[in-house]
Protein backbone atom coordinates (compact mmCIF):
# COMPACT_ATOMS: atom_id res chain seq x y z
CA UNK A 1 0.00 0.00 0.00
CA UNK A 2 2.87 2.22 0.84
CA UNK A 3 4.24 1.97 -2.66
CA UNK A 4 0.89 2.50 -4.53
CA UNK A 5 0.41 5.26 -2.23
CA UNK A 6 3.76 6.91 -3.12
CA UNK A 7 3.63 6.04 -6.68
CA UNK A 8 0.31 8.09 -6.70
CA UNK A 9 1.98 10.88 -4.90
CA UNK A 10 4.78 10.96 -7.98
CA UNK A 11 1.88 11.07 -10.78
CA UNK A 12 0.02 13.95 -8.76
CA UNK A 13 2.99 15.72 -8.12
CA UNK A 14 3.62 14.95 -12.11
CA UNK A 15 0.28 16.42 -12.99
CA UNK A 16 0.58 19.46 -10.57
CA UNK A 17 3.97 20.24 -12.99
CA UNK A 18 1.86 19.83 -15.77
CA UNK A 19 -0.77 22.06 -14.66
CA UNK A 20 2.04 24.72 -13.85
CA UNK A 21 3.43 24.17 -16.93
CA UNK A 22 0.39 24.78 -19.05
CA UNK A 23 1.50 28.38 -20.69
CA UNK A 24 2.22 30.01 -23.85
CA UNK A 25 5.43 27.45 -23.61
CA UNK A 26 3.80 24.14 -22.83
CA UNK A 27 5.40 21.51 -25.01
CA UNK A 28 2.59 19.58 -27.14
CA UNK A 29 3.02 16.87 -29.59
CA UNK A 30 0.36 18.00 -31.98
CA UNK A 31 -2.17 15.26 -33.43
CA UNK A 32 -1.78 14.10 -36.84
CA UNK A 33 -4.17 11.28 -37.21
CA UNK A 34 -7.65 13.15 -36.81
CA UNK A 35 -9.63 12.51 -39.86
CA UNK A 36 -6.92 10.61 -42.04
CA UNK A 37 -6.47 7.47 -39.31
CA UNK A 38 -9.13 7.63 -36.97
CA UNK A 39 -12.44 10.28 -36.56
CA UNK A 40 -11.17 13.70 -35.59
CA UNK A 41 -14.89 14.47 -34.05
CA UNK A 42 -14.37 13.38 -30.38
CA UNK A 43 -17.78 12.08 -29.94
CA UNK A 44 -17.44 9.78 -33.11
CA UNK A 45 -14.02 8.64 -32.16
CA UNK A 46 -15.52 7.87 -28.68
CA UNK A 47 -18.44 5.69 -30.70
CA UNK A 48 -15.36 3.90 -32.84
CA UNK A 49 -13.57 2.94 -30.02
CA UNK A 50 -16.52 1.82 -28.06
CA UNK A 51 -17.75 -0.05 -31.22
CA UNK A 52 -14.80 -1.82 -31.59
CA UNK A 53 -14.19 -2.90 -28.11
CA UNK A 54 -17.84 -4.36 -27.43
CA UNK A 55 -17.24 -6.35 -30.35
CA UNK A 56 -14.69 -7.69 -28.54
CA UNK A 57 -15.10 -11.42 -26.36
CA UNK A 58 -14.24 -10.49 -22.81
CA UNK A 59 -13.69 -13.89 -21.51
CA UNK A 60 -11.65 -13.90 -18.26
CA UNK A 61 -7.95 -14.96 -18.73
CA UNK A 62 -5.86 -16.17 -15.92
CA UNK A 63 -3.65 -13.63 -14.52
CA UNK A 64 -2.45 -10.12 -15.11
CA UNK A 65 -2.13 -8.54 -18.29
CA UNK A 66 1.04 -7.34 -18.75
CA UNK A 67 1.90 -6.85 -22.60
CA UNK A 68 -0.66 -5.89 -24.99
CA UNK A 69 0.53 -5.99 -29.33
CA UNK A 70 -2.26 -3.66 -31.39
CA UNK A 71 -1.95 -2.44 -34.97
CA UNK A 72 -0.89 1.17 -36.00
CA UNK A 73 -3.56 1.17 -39.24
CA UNK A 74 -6.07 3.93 -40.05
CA UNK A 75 -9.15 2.54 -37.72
CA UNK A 76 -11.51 1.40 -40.62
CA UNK A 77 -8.78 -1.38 -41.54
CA UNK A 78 -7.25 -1.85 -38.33
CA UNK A 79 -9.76 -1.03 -35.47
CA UNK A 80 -11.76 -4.17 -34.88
CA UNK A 81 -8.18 -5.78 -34.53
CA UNK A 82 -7.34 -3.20 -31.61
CA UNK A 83 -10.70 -3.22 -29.90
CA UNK A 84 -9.60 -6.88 -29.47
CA UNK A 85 -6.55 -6.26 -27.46
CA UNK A 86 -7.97 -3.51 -25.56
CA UNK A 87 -10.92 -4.99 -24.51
CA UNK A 88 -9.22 -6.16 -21.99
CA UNK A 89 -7.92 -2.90 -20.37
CA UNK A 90 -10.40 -1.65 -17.71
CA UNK A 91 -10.36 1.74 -15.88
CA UNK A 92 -7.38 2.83 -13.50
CA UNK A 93 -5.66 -0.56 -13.73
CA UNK A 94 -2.50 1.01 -14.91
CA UNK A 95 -1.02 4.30 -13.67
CA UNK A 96 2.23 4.10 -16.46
CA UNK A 97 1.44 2.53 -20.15
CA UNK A 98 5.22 2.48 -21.79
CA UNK A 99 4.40 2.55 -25.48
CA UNK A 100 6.76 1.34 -28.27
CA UNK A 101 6.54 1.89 -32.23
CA UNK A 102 8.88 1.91 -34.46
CA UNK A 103 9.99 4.61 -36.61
CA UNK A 104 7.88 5.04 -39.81
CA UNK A 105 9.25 8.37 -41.50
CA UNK A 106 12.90 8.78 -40.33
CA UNK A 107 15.54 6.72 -39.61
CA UNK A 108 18.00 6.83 -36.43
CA UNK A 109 20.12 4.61 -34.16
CA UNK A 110 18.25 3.64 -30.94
CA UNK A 111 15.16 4.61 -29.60
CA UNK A 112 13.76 8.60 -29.71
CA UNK A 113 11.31 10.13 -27.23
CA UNK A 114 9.67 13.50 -28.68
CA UNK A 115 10.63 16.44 -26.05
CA UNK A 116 6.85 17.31 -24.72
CA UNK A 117 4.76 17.25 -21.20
CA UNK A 118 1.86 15.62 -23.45
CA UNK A 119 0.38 13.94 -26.47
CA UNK A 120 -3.01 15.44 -27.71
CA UNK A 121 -5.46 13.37 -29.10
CA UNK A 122 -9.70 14.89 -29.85
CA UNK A 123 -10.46 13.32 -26.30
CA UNK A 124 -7.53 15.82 -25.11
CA UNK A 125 -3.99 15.67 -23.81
CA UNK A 126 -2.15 12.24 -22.71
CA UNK A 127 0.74 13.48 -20.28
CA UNK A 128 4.46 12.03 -20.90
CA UNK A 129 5.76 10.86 -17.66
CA UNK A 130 8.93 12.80 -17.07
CA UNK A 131 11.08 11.00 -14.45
CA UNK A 132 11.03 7.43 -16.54
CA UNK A 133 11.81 9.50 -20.00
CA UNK A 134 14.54 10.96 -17.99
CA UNK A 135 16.11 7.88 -16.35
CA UNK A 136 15.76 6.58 -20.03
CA UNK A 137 17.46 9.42 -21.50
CA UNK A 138 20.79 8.71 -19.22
CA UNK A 139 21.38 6.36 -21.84
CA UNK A 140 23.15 7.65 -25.30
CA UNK A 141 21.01 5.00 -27.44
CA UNK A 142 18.16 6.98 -26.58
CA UNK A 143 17.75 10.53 -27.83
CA UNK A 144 15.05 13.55 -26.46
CA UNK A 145 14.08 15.21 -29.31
CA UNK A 146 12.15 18.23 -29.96
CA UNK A 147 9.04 18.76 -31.78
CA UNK A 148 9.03 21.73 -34.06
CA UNK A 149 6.07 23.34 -35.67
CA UNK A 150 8.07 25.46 -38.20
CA UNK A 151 7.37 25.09 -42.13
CA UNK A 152 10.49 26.74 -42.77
CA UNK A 153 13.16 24.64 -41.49
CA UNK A 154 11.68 21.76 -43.35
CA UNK A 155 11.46 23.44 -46.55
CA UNK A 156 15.18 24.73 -45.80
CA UNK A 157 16.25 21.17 -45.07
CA UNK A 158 17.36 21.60 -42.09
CA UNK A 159 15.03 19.36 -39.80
CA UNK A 160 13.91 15.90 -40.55
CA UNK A 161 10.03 15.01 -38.84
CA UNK A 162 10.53 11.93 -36.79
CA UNK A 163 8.04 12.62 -33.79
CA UNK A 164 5.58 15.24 -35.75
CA UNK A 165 4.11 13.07 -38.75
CA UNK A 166 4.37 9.92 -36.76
CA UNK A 167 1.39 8.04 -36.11
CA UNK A 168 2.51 4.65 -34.70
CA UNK A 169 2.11 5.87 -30.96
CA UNK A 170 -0.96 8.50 -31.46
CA UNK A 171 -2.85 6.30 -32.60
CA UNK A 172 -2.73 3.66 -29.27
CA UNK A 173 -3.91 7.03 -27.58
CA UNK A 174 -7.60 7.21 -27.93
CA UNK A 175 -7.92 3.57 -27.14
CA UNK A 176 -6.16 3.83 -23.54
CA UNK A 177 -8.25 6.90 -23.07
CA UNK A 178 -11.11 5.46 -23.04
CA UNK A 179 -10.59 1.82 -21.64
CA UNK A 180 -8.07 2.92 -18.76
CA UNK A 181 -9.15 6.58 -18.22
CA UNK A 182 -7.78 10.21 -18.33
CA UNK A 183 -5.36 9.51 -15.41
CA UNK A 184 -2.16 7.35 -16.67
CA UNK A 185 0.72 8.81 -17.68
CA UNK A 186 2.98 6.89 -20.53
CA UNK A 187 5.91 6.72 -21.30
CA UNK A 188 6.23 7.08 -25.64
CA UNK A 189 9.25 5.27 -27.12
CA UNK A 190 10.01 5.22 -30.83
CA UNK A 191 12.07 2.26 -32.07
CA UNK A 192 14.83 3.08 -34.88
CA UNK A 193 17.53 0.96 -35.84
CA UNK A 194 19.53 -0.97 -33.80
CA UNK A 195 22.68 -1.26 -35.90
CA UNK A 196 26.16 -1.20 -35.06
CA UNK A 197 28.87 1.55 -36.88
CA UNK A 198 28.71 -1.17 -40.02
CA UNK A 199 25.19 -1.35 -40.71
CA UNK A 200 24.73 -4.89 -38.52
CA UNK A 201 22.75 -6.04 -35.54
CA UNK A 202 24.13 -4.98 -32.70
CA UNK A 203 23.10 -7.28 -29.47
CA UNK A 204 24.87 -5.53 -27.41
CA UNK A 205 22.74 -1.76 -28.15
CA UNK A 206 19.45 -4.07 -28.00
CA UNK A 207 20.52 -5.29 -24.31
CA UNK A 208 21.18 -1.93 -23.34
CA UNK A 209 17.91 -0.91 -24.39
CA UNK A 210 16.51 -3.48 -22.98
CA UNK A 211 17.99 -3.04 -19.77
CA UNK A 212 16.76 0.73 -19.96
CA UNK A 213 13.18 0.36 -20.36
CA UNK A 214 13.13 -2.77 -18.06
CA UNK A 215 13.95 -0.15 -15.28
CA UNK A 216 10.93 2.00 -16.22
CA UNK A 217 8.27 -1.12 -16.13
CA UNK A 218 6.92 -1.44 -12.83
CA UNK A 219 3.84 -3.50 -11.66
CA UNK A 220 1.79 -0.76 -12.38
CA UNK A 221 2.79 -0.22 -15.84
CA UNK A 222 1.14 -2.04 -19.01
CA UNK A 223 3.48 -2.35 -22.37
CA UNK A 224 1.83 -1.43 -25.47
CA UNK A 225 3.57 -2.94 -28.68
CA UNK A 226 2.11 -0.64 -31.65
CA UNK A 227 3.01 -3.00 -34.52
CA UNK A 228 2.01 -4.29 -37.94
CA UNK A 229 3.11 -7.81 -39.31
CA UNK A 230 3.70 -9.03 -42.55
CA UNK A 231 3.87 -6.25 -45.40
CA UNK A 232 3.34 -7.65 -48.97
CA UNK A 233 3.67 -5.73 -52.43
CA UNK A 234 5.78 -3.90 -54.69
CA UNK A 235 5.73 -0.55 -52.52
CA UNK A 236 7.64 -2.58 -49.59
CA UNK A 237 10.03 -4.63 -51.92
CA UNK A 238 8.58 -8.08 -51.09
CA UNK A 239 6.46 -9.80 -53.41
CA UNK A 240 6.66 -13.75 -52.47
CA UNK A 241 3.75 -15.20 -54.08
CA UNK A 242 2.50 -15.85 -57.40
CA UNK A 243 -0.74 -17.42 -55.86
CA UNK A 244 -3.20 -16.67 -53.40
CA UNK A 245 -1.92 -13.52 -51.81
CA UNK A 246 -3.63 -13.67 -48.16
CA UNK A 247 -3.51 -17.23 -47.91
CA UNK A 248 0.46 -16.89 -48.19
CA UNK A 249 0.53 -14.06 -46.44
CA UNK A 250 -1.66 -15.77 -43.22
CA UNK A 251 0.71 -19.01 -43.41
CA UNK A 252 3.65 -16.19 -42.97
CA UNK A 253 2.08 -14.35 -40.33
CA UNK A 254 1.01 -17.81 -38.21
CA UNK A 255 5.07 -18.66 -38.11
CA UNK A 256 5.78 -15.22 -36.72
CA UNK A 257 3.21 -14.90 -34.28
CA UNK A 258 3.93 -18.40 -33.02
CA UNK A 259 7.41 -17.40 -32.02
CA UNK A 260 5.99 -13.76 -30.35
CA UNK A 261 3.62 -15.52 -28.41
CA UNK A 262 6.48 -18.41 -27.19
CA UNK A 263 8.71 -15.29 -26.23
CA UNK A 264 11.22 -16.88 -28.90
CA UNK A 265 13.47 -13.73 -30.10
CA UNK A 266 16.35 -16.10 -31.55
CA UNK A 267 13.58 -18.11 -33.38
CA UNK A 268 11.70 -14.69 -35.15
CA UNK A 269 15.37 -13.98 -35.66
CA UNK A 270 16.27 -16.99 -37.41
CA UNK A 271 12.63 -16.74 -39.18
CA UNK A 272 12.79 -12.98 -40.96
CA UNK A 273 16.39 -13.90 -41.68
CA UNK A 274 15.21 -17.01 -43.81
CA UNK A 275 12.02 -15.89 -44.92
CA UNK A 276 13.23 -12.30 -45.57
CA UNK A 277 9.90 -11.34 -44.57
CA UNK A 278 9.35 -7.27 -44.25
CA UNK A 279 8.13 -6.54 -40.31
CA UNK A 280 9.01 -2.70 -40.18
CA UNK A 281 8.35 -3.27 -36.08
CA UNK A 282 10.74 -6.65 -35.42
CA UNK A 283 12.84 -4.80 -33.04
CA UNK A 284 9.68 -3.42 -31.31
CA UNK A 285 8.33 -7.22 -31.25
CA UNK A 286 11.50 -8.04 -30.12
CA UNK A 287 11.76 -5.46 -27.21
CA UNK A 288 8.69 -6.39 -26.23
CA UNK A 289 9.23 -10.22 -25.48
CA UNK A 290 12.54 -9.21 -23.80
CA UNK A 291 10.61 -7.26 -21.59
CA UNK A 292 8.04 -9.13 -20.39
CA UNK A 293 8.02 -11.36 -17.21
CA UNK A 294 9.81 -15.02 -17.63
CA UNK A 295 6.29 -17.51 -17.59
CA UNK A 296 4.43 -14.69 -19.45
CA UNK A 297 1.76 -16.14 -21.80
CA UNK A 298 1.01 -15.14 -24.94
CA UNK A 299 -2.73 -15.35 -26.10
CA UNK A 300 -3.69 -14.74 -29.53
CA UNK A 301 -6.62 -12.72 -29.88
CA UNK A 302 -7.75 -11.38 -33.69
CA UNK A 303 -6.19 -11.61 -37.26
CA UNK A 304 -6.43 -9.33 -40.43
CA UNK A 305 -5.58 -8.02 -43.73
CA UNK A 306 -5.93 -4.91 -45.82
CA UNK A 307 -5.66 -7.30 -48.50
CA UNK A 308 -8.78 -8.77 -47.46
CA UNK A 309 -10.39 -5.86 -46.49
CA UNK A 310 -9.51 -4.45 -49.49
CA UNK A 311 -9.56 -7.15 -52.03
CA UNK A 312 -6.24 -5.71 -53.04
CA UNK A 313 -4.73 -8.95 -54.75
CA UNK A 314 -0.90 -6.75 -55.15
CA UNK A 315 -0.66 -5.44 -51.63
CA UNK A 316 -1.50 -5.88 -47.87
CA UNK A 317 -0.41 -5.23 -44.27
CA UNK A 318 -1.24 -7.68 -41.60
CA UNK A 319 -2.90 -6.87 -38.25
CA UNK A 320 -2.63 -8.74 -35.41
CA UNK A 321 -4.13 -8.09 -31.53
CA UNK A 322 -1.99 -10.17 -28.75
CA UNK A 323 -2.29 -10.46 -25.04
CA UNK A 324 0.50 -11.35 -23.03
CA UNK A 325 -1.04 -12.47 -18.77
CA UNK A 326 1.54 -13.17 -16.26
CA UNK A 327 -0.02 -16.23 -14.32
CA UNK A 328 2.03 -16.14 -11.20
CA UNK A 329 0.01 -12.47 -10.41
CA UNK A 330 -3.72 -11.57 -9.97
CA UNK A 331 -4.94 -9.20 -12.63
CA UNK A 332 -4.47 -5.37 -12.29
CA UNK A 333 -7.28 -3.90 -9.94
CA UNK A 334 -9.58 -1.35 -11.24
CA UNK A 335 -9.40 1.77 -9.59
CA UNK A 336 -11.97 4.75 -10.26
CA UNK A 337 -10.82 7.63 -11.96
CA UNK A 338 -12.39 9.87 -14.76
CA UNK A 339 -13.47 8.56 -17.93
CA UNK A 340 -14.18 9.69 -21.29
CA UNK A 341 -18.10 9.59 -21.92
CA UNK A 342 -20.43 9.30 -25.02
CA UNK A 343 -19.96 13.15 -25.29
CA UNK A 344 -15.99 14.11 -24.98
CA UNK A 345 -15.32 17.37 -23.20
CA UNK A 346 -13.88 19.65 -26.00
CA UNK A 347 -10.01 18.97 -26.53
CA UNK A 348 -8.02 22.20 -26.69
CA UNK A 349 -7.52 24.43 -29.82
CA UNK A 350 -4.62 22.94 -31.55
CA UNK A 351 -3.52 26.75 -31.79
CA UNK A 352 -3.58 26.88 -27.85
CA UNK A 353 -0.76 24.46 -27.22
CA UNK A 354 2.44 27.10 -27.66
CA UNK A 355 4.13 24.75 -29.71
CA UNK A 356 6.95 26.29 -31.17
CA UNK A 357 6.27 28.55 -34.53
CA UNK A 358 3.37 27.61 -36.60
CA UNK A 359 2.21 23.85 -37.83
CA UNK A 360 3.84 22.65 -40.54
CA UNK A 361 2.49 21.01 -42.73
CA UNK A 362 2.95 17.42 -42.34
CA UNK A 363 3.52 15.13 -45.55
CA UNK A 364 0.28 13.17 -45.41
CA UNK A 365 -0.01 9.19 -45.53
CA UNK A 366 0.04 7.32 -48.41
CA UNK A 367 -2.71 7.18 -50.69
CA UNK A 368 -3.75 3.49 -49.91
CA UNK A 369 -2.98 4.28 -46.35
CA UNK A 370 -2.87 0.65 -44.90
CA UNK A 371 -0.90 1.79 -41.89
CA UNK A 372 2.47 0.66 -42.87
């Protein structure tokens, strides 16, 4: 009791610097996804979300969920998939949700967490924990970096967006908001490469990391894998079939998640190395089963296609929802706090948030936009 009790302290005291903090100067990561990957009305993202989490089967599962893997597609293609995974979040069971994507716009060695107090999202702002990001940040392989608003330094060449057109984290937001509540605090990492000086895996940066963010997960925080599987077609350089597209596609996809679910890094290794299959978030995977509990079992929970969806017979991007339970603990205990309702309070102009300079305009998705 003493601990929850203290740990509570921490977030208020957190919240109470976010409060302070909220001037002219308050660092915001600005939205991108509102009417390209999920409903920028709050009240109809609010009916998405609920939608696809009642569709859900909420059967009880033995032990505490720990690990959660949901897919970073607009929500049309990827939602019911998601609604899966978080049907099993409740209110206040976690006070810390570390989220992990990987990079989809920019590449960079290590891990990067954007410079900000909060997220935004239509159902408002998401605060960014900022003693964990800080203990993270003792470590070179991962960078702070800062968020900047400014047309002109793009067009100039001077800047690169990594943390202002991505969408892999954002769009995990609206789901935690309203399954767990307005009160967590997370704790957003994006994956990049985790390459050596010569271009090759290096274990010993992927330990590190994973020694990092194993100091940050506590038994009140859930881990949020934002990940896509398999990506098939010319656009991503992988075209393996000359038959039935999704049925080759699922037979690839079962292998992988079979070694996720086991917890068997050397075997999805081994596995993209021979197949040469194209899993933009394999080190995210991989993070994630080095970071859950030893026991930890993985439960599949929903499988999809845009290829399906689409009846695209080039191109598609798998979805998959996991759950990872630790058995040796009881599940999380609900707590009350406030939760988004049918009609969302109003989020905050995104003109109020003191970002620095103006928005720039951010290069939108791809046409098809399946969320790779």
């Amino acid at each position: 009791m003493l601990r929850l009790r203290g740990r509570h302290v921490a977030l208020l005291v957190a919240a109470a610097a976010l409060m302070v903090a909220m001037s002219p100067g308050m660092r915001v990561r600005r939205p991108v996804g509102p009417g390209a990957w999920y409903p920028a009305d709050a009240a109809q993202l609010y009916a998405a979300v609920m939608q696809y989490t009642n569709e859900a089967e909420t059967a009880s599962r033995g032990g505490r969920l720990v690990g959660l893997i949901a897919p970073n597609a607009p929500y049309p293609l990827s939602g019911p998939t998601a609604g899966r995974a978080y049907a099993l979040v409740h209110p206040g069971q976690y006070d810390r949700v570390l989220v992990m994507s990987p990079a989809h716009y920019a590449r960079f060695r290590g891990c990067s967490i954007a410079s900000v107090q909060c997220y935004r999202t239509p159902f408002g702002d998401v605060p960014v924990e900022p003693e964990p990001v800080r203990r993270l940040t003792w470590s070179t392989l991962f960078s702070l970096r800062s968020v900047s608003y400014r047309p002109e330094v793009y067009r100039r060449g001077e800047r690169v967006m990594i943390h202002e057109r991505e969408h892999g984290i954002e769009v995990q937001l609206p789901f935690l908001q309203a399954r767990l509540g307005t009160e967590f605090a997370m704790v957003p990492v994006l994956v990049g490469d985790v390459v050596d000086r010569d271009g090759e895996f290096d274990q010993h940066a992927f330990d590190t990391i994973v020694g990092a963010l194993s100091d940050v997960v506590d038994d009140d925080t859930l881990i949020v894998a934002s990940a896509n599987l398999t990506h098939v077609g010319p656009e991503y350089g992988f075209t393996p079939f000359r038959g039935d597209l999704v049925k080759g596609v699922e037979a690839l996809d079962a292998e992988a998640l079979s070694y996720i679910i086991d917890r068997d890094i050397a075997g999805f290794r081994a596995y993209l190395e021979r197949t040469q299959n194209v899993i933009p978030a394999a080190r995210t995977l991989e993070l994630l089963m080095a970071l859950l509990p030893e026991g930890a079992i993985g439960v599949p929970l929903h499988y999809e296609t845009s290829g399906r969806l689409l009846d695209d017979p080039d191109s598609t991007v798998s979805y998959a929802a996991v759950a990872f339970f630790d058995p040796t603990r009881p599940p999380a205990e609900e707590k009350p706090v406030r939760l988004i309702t049918s009609n969302p309070d109003e989020a905050p102009a995104a003109d109020d948030d003191g970002a620095e300079g103006e928005e720039a305009a951010a290069p939108s998705a791809r046409e098809d936009n399946d969320g790779s």
